[in-house]
Protein backbone atom coordinates (compact mmCIF):
# COMPACT_ATOMS: atom_id res chain seq x y z
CA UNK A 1 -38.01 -77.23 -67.62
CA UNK A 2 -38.24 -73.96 -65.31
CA UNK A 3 -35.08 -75.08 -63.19
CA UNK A 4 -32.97 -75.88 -66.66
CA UNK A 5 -33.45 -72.59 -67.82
CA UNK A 6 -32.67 -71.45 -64.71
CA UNK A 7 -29.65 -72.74 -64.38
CA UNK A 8 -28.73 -72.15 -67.99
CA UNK A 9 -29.75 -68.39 -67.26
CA UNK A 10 -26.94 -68.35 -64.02
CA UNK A 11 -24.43 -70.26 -65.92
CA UNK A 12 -24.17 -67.83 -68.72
CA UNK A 13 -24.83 -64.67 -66.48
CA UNK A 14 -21.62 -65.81 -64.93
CA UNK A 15 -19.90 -66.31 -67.86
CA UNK A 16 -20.71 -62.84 -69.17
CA UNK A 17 -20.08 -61.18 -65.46
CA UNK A 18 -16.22 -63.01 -65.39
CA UNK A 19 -15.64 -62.37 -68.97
CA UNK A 20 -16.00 -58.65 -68.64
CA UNK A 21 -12.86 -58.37 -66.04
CA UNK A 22 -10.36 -59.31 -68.72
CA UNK A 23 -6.67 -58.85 -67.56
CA UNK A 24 -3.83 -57.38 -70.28
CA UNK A 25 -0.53 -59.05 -70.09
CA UNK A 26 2.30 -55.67 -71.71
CA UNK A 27 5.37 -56.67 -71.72
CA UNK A 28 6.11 -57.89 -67.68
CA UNK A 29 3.18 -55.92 -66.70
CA UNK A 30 0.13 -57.46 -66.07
CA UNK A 31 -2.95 -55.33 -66.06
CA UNK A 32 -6.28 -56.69 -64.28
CA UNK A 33 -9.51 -54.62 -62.97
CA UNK A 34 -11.48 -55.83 -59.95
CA UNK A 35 -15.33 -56.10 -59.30
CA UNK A 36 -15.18 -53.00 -57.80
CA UNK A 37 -13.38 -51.42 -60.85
CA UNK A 38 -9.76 -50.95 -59.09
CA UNK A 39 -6.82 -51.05 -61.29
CA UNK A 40 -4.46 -53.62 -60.22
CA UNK A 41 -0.72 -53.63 -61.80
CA UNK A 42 1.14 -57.38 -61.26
CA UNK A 43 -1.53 -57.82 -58.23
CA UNK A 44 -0.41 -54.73 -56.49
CA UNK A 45 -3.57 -51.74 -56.25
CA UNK A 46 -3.14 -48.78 -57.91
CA UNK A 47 -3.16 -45.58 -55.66
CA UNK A 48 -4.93 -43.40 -58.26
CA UNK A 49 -6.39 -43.90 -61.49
CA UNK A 50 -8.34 -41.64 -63.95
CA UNK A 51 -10.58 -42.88 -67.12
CA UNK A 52 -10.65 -40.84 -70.59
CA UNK A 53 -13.01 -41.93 -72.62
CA UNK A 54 -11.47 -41.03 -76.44
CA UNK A 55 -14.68 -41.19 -78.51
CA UNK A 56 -18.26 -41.67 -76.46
CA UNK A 57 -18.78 -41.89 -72.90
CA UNK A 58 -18.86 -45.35 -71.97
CA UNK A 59 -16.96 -46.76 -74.87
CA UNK A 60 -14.43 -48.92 -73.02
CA UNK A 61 -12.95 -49.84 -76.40
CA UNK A 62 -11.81 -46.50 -76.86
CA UNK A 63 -10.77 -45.29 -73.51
CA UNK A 64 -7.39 -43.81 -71.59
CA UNK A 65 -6.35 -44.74 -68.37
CA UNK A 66 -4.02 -43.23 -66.35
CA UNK A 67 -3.04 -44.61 -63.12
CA UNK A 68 -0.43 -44.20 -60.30
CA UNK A 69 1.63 -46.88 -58.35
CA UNK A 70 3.61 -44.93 -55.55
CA UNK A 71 5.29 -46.07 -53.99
CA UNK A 72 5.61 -50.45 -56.15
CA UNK A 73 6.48 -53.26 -53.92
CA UNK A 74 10.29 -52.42 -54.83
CA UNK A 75 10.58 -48.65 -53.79
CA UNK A 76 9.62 -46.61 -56.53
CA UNK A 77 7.05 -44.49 -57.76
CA UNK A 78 5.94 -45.35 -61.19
CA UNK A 79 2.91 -43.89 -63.88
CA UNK A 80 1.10 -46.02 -66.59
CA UNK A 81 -0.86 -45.14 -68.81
CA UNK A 82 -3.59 -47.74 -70.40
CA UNK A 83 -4.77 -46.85 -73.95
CA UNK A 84 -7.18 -48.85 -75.70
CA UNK A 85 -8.39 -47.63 -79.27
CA UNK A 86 -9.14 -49.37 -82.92
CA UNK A 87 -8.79 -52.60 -81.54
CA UNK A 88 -5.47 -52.27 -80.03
CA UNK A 89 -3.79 -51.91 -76.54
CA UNK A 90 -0.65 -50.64 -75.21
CA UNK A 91 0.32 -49.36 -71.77
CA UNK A 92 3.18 -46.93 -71.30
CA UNK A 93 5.06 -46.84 -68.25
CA UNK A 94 7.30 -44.15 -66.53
CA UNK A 95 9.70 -44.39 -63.33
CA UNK A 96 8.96 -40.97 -61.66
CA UNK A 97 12.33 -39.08 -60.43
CA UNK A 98 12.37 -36.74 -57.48
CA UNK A 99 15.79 -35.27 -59.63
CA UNK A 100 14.24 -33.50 -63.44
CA UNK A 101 17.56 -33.01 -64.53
CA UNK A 102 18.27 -36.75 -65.00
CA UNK A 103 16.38 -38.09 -68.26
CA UNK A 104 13.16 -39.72 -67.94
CA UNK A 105 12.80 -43.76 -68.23
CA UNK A 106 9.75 -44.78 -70.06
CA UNK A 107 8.53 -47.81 -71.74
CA UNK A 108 5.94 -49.24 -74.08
CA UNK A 109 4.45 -51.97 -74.22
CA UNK A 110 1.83 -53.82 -76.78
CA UNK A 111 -0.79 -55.33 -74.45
CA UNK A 112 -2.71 -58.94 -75.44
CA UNK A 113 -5.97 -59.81 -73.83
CA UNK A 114 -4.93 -62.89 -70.86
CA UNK A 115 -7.97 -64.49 -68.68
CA UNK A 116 -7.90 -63.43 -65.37
């Protein structure tokens, strides 16, 4: 009985440990967090990454993230931005330009919830 419970006890804490690194598919762009809590952006590491929590610290159903890819696997230097709020995602994206005279190129993108 002790070693059924057991195991019941590690199957579910699995579950609920694999379950809580959700990926976001947005558009092309798919968005996926690590065990260690590192932003990854179509498998590639983000160089930086910042979390704003938008109502209480903690609330990951509310929260900001802003994150840097510079340079992508195909030369350039983008910035997303992750927001999650009311029960809906999107992630913005932006091509960053050495030149600010030329117009910026951004993106949105409605996210859905993908396993991992």
């Amino acid at each position: 009985m002790k070693s059924t419970s057991l195991l019941l006890f590690i199957i579910l804490f699995i579950k609920s440990i694999s379950t809580s690194f959700a990926a976001f598919q947005c558009g092309s762009y798919l968005l996926s967090v690590d065990e260690r809590g590192y932003a990854f952006i179509n498998k590639e590491e983000t160089t930086s990454q910042k979390i704003i929590f938008l109502k209480d610290y903690g609330d990951y159903a509310n929260m900001a993230m802003d994150m840097g890819l510079m340079p992508a696997s195909d030369g350039n230097n983008y910035g997303f931005e992750f927001v999650k709020r009311n029960g809906k995602a999107f992630l913005n994206v932006q091509l960053l330009q050495a030149n600010m005279d030329i117009p910026p190129i951004i993106g949105s993108f409605p996210c859905k919830k993908v396993p991992d």
